[in-house]
Protein backbone atom coordinates (compact mmCIF):
# COMPACT_ATOMS: atom_id res chain seq x y z
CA UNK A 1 -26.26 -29.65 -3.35
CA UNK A 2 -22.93 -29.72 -4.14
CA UNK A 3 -20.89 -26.75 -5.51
CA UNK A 4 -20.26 -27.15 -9.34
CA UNK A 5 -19.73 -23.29 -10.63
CA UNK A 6 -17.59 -21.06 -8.96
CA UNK A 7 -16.71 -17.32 -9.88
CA UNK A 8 -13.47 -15.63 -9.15
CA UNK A 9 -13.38 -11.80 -8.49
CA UNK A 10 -9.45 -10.75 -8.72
CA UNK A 11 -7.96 -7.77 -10.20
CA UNK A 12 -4.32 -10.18 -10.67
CA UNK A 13 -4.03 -12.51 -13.53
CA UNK A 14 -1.68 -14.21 -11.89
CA UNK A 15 -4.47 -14.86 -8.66
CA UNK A 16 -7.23 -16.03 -11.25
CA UNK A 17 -4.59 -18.26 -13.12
CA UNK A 18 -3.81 -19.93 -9.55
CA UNK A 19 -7.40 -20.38 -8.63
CA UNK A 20 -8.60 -21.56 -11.78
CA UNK A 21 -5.87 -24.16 -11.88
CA UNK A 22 -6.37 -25.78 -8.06
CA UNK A 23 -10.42 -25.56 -8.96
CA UNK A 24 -10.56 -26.77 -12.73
CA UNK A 25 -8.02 -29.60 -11.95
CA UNK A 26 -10.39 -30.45 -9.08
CA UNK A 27 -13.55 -30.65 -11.12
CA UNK A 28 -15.38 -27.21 -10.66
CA UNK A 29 -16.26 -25.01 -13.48
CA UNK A 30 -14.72 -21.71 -13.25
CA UNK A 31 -15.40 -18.15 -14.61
CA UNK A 32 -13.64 -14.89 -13.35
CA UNK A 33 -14.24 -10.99 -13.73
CA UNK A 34 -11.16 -8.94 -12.95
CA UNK A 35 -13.26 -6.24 -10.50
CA UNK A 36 -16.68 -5.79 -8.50
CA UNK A 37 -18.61 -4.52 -11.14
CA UNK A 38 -17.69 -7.19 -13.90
CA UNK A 39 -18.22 -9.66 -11.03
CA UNK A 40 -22.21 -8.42 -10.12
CA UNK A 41 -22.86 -8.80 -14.18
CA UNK A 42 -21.33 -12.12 -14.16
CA UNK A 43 -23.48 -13.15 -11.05
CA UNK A 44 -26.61 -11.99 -12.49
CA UNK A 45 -26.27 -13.90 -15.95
CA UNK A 46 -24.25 -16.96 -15.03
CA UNK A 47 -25.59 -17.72 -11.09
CA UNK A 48 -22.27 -19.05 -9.35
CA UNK A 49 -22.98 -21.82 -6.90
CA UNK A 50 -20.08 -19.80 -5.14
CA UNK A 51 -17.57 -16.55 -5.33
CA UNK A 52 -14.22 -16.12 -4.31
CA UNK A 53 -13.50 -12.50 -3.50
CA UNK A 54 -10.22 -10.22 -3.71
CA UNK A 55 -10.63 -7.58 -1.21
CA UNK A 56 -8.15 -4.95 -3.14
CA UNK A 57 -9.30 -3.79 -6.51
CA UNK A 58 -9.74 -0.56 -8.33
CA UNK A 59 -13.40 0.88 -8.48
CA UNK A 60 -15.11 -0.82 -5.78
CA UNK A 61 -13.41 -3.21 -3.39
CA UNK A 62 -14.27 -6.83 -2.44
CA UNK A 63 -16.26 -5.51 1.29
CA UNK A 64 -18.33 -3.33 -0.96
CA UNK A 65 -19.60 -6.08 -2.96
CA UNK A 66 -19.22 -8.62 -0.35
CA UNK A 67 -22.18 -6.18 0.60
CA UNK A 68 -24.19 -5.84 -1.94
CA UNK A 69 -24.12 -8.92 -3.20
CA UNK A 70 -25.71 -10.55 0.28
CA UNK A 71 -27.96 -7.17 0.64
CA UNK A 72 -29.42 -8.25 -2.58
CA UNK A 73 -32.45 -10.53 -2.41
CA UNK A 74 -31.72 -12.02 -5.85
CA UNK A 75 -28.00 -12.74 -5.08
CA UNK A 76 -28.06 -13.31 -1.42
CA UNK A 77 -28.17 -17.37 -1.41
CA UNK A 78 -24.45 -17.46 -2.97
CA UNK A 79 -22.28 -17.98 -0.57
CA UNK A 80 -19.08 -15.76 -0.71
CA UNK A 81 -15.51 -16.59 0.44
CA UNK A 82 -12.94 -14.00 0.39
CA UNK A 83 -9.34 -14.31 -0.66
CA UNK A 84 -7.39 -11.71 -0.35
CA UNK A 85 -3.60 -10.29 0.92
CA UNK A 86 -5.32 -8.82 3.57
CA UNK A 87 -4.28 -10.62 6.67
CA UNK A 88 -4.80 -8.32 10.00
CA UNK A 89 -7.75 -10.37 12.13
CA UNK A 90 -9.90 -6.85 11.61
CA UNK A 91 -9.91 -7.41 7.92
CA UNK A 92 -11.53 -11.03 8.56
CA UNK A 93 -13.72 -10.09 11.17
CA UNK A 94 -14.98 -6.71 8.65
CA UNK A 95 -15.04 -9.56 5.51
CA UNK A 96 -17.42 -11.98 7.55
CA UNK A 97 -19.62 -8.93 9.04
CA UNK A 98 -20.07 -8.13 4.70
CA UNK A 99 -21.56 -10.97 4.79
CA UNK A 100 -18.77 -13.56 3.72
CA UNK A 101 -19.11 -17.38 4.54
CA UNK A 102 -15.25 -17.44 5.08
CA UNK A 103 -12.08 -15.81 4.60
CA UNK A 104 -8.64 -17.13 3.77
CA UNK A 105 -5.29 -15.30 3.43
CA UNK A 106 -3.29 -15.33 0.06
CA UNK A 107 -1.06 -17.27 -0.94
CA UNK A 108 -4.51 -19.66 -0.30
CA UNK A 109 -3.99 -23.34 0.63
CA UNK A 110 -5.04 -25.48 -2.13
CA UNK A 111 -6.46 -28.34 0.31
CA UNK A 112 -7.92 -25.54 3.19
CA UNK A 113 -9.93 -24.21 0.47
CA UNK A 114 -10.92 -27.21 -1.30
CA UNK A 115 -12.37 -28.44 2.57
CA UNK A 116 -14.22 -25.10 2.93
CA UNK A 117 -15.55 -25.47 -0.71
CA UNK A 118 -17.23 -29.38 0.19
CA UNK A 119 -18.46 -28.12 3.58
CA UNK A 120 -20.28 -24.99 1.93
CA UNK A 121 -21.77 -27.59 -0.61
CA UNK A 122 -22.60 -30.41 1.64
């Protein structure tokens, strides 16, 4: 089934403007929450056929709910790819033990992601 709804968990306005624009102009239909908690309400009452997750915001950070989202039976079938600023090969290897289906460095490459997002779908 092919990925249609996609949620955005980033603390910068300027991050959810530039992901919104490469996946709205691509055909996807895009909602955002600005931290983890905001993110596991918007999960639970708008089901995201995927989520793209910052690693650095305040309260919890994008591992921790990385975590809980795949620990949690209800949530665990949405496939998570994190973006973050983040770029030492530890922080990728932590992000895909969370649980994570991928993990791309920011500034992220509009056409890298866009290839991860149809595999993850097909």
């Amino acid at each position: 089934m092919a990925i249609q709804k996609i949620l955005i968990v980033d603390d910068s306005p300027t991050e959810r403007y530039y992901l919104t624009d490469i996946l709205v102009r691509n055909g996807f239909t895009v909602t955002t929450a600005e931290n983890g908690e905001e993110a596991l309400a918007k999960i639970r009452a708008d089901r995201p056929e995927l989520i793209l997750m910052d690693v650095v915001m305040p309260g919890a950070n994008g591992f921790q709910i990385t975590r809980s989202i795949t620990r949690d039976p209800e949530l665990s079938s949405v496939p998570i790819i994190i973006c973050s600023s983040k770029n030492q090969e530890t922080d990728r290897i932590w992000g895909m033990r969370q649980g994570a289906k991928d993990y791309f460095v920011k500034p992220v490459d509009p056409a890298a992601l866009l290839a991860r997002i149809a595999t993850l779908g097909a």
